[in-house]
Protein backbone atom coordinates (compact mmCIF):
# COMPACT_ATOMS: atom_id res chain seq x y z
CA UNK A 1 9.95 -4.95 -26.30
CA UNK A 2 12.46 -7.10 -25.38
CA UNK A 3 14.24 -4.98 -23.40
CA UNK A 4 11.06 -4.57 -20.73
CA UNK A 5 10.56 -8.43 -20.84
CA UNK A 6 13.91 -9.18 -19.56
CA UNK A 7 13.16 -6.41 -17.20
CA UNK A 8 9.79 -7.82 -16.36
CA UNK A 9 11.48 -11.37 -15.47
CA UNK A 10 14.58 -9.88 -13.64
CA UNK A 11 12.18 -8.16 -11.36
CA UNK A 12 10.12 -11.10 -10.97
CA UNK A 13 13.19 -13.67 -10.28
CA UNK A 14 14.13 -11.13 -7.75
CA UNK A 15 10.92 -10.96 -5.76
CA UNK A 16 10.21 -14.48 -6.03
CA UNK A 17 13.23 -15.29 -4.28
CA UNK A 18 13.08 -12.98 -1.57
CA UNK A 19 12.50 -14.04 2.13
CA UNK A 20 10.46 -12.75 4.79
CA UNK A 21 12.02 -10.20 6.67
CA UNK A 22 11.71 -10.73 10.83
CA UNK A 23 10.76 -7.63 13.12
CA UNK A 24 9.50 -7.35 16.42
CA UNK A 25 6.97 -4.83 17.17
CA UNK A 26 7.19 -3.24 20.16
CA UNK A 27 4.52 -1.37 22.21
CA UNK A 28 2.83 1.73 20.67
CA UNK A 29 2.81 4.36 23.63
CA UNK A 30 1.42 7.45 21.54
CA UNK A 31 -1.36 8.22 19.78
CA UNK A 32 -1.39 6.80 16.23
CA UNK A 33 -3.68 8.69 14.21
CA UNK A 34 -0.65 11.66 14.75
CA UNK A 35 2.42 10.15 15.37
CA UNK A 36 5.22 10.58 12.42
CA UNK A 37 8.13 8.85 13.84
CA UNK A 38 11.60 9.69 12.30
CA UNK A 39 13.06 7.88 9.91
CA UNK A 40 15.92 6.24 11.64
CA UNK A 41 12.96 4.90 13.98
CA UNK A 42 11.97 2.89 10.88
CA UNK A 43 13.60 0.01 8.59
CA UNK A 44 14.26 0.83 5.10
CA UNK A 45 13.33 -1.88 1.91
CA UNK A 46 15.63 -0.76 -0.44
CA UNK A 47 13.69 -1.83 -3.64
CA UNK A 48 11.26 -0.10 -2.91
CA UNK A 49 12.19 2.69 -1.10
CA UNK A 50 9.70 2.26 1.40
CA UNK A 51 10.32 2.87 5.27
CA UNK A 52 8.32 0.59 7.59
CA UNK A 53 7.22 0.13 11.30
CA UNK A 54 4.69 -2.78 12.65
CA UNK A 55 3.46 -1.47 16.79
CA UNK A 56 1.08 -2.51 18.90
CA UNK A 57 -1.54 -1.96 22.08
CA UNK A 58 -3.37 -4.32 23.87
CA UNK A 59 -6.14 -4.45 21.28
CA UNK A 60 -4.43 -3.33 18.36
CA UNK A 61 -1.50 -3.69 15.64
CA UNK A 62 -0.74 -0.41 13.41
CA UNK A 63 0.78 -0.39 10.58
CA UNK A 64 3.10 2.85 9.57
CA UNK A 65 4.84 2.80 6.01
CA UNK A 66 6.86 6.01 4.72
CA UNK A 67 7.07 5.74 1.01
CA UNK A 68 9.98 7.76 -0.38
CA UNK A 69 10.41 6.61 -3.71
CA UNK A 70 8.23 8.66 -6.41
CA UNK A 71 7.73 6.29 -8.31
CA UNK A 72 6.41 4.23 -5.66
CA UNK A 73 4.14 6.55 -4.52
CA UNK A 74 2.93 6.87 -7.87
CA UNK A 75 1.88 3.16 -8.12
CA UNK A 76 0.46 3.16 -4.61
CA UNK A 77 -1.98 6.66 -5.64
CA UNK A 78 -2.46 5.28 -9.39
CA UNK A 79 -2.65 2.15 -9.25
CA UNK A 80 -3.65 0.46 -5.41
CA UNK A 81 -2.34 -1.15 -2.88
CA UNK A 82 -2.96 -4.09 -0.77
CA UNK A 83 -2.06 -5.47 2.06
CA UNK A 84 -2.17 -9.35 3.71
CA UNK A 85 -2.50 -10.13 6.93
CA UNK A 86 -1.82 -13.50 8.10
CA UNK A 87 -2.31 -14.95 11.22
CA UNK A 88 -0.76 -18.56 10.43
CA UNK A 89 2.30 -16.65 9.50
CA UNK A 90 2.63 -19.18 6.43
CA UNK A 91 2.07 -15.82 3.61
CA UNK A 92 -1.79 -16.21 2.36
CA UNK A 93 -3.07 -13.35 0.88
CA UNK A 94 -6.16 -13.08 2.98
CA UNK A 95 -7.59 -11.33 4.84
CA UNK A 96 -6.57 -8.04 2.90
CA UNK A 97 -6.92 -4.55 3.10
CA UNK A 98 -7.15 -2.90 -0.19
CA UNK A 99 -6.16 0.77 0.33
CA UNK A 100 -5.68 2.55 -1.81
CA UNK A 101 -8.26 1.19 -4.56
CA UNK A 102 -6.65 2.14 -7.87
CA UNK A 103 -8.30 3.82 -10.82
CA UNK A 104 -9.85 1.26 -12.43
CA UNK A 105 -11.35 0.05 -8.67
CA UNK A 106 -12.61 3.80 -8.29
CA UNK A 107 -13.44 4.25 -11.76
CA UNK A 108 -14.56 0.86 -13.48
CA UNK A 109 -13.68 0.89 -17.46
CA UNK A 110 -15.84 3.99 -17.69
CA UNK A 111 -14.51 5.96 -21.13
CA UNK A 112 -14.52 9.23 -21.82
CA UNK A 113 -13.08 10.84 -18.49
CA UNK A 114 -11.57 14.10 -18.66
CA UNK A 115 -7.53 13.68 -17.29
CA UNK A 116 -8.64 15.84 -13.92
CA UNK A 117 -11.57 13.27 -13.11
CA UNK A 118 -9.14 10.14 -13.50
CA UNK A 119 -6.83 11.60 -11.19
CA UNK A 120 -4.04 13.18 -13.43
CA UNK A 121 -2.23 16.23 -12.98
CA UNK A 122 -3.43 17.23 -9.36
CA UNK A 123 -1.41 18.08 -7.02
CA UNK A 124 -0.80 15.67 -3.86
CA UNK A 125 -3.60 16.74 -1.25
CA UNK A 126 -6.34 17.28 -4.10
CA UNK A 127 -5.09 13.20 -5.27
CA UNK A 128 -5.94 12.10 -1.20
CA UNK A 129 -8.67 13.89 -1.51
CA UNK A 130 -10.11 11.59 -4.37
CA UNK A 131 -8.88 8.39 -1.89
CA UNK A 132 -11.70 8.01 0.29
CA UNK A 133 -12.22 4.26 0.00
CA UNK A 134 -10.95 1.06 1.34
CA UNK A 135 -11.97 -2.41 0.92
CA UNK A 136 -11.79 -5.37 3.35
CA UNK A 137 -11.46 -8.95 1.96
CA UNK A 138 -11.74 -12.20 3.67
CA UNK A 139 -12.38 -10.94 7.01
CA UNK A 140 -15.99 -11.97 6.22
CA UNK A 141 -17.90 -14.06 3.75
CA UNK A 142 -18.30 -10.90 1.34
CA UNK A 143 -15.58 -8.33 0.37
CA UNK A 144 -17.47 -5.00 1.86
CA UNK A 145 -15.80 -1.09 0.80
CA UNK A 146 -16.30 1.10 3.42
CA UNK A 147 -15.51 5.18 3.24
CA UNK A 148 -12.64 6.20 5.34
CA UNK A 149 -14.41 7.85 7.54
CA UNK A 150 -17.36 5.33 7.97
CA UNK A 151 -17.28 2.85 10.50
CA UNK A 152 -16.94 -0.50 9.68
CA UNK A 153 -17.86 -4.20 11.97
CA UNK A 154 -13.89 -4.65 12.11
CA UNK A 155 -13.17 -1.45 13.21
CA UNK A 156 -10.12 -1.09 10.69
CA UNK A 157 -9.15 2.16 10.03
CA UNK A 158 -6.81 3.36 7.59
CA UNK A 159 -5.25 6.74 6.71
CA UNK A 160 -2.78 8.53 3.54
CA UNK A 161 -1.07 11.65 4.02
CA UNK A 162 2.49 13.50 2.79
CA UNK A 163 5.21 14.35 5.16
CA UNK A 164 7.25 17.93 5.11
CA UNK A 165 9.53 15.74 2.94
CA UNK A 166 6.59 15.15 0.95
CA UNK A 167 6.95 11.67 1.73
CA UNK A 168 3.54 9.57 1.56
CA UNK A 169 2.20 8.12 4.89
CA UNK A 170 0.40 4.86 5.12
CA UNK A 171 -1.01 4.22 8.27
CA UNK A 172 -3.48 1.49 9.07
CA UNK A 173 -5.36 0.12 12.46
CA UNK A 174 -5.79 -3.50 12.82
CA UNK A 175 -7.81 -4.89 15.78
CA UNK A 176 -6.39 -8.32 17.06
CA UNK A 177 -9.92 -8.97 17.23
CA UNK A 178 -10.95 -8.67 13.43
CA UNK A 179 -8.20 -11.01 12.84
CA UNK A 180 -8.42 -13.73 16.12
CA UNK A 181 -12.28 -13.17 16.67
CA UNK A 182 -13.09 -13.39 20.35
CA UNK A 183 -10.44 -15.40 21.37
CA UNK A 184 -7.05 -13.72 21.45
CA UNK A 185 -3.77 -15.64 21.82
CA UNK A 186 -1.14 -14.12 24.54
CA UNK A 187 1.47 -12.01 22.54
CA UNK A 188 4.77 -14.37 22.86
CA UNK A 189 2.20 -17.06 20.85
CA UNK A 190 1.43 -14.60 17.70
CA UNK A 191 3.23 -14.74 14.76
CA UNK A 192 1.67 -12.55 12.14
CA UNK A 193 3.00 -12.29 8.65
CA UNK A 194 2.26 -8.66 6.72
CA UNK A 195 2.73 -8.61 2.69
CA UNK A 196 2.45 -5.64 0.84
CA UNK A 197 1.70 -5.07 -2.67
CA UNK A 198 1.30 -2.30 -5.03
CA UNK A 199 -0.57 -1.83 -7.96
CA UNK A 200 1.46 -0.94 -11.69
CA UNK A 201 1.12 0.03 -15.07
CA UNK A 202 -0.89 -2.48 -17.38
CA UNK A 203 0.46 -2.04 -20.61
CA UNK A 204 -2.29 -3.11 -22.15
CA UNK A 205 -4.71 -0.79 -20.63
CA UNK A 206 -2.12 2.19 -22.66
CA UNK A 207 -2.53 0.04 -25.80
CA UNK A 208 -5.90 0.69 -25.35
CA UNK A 209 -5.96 3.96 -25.10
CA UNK A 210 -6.39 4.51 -21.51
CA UNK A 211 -4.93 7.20 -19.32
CA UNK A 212 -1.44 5.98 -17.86
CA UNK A 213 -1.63 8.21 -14.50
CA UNK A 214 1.86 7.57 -14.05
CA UNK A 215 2.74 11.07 -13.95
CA UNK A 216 -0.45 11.97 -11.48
CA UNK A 217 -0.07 13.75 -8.09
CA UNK A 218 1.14 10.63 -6.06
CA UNK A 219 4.53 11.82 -5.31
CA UNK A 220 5.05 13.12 -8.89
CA UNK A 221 7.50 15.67 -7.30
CA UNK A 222 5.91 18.35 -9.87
CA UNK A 223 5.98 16.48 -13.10
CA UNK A 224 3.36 15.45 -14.99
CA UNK A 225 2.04 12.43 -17.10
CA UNK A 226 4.51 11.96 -20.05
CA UNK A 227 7.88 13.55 -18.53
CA UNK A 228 8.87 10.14 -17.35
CA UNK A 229 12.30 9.01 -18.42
CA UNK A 230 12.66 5.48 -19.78
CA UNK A 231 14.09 4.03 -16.70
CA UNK A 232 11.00 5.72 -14.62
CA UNK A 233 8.67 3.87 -17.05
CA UNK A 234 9.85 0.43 -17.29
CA UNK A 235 9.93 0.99 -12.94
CA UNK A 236 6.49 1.48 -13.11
CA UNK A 237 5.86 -1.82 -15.19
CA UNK A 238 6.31 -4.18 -12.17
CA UNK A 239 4.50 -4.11 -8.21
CA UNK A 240 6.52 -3.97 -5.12
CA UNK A 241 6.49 -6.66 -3.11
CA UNK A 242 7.08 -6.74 0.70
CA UNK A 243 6.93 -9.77 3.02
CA UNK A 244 7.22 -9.29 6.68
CA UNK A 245 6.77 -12.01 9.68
CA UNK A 246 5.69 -10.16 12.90
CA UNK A 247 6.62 -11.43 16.47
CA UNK A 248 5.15 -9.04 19.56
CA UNK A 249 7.06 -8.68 22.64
């Protein structure tokens, strides 16, 4: 027990002190909803493993993350994700896009679910398959989920797949207009900042006797729920955090 406190606090000393990192996204010439860019195209966080790319159009920003690490990927499929988008550039945590919603989001505190129907043990394309919701908060008054493929007022799209390298894909589409409204500043006057957060193992929900899902098909590489090493575990005990401020040229 003490052992994952200290690794509890270590992890959060070490986020909290992190800084925004500064990129400049550059103009998205080909079709989003299909383009897989290399890797070397993209900059690497090396906490938590995740590859990222911020591009734009004249009406939109896009949003590509690779996830490599499995562990990762298994918080981001288990356990949610969300993402802030912040126009002042000063970090607030809204609006957000909630993609994906995790278990207990899909699920509620429902008992009595068979492994399969939380999510465990299924391979990767039958998990996105079970990931067909998003939810958008404080672009209005009301925090509305949507379907993925329904439309929505803001027009924000979002999208999950794996890569040959079996790599999970996190694309999202972010009109300048859901976030500036009608009136659009010129591009050398926005400063947008992007945080990222995943979801992660609540220890008490295993006290209670819920289903961990660590070991589900979100990059679990083949293994299944209990064949986590120790290290593995305690990894899946904090979120990763990602701050990014955004300057468009």
């Amino acid at each position: 027990m003490k052992n994952t406190l200290l690794v509890l606090l270590l992890a959060f000393v070490a986020i909290s002190c992190q800084t925004n990192k500064e990129i400049v996204s550059t103009e998205q010439s080909q079709d989003f909803t299909n383009y897989l860019p290399e890797s070397k195209s993209l900059t690497y966080h090396n906490k938590s493993g995740i590859l990222y790319q911020v591009t734009h159009d004249d009406e939109n920003m896009f949003v590509l993350l690779k996830i490599m690490n499995p562990n990762t990927q298994r918080k981001i499929t288990a356990f949610g994700m969300e993402m802030y988008i912040d126009i002042t550039g000063k970090n607030k945590k809204e609006p957000c896009i909630v993609f994906p919603l995790s278990r207990k989001q899909r699920f509620g505190n429902e008992k009595g679910r068979s492994a399969r129907q939380n999510g465990e043990n299924l391979d990767k394309s039958s998990m996105l398959g079970m990931l067909t919701e998003f939810e958008l908060k404080g672009f209005t008054s009301e925090t509305k989920r949507y379907f993925l493929d329904q439309q929505n007022p803001e027009h924000i799209q979002a999208f999950l797949q794996y890569d040959a390298s079996d790599f999970l894909i996190y694309k999202a589409i972010i009109p300048f207009s859901a976030l500036y409204g009608s009136t659009v500043p010129p591009k050398n006057e926005r400063t947008i900042s992007i945080g990222l957060q995943t979801g992660y193992l609540d220890m008490s929900q295993m006290q209670q006797g819920r289903p961990m899902g660590g070991g589900g098909g979100g990059g679990g590489q083949g293994r299944r729920g209990g064949g986590m090493q120790n290290s593995e575990m305690q990894e899946m005990l904090y979120a990763d955090k990602l701050w990014l401020s955004v300057k468009f040229n």
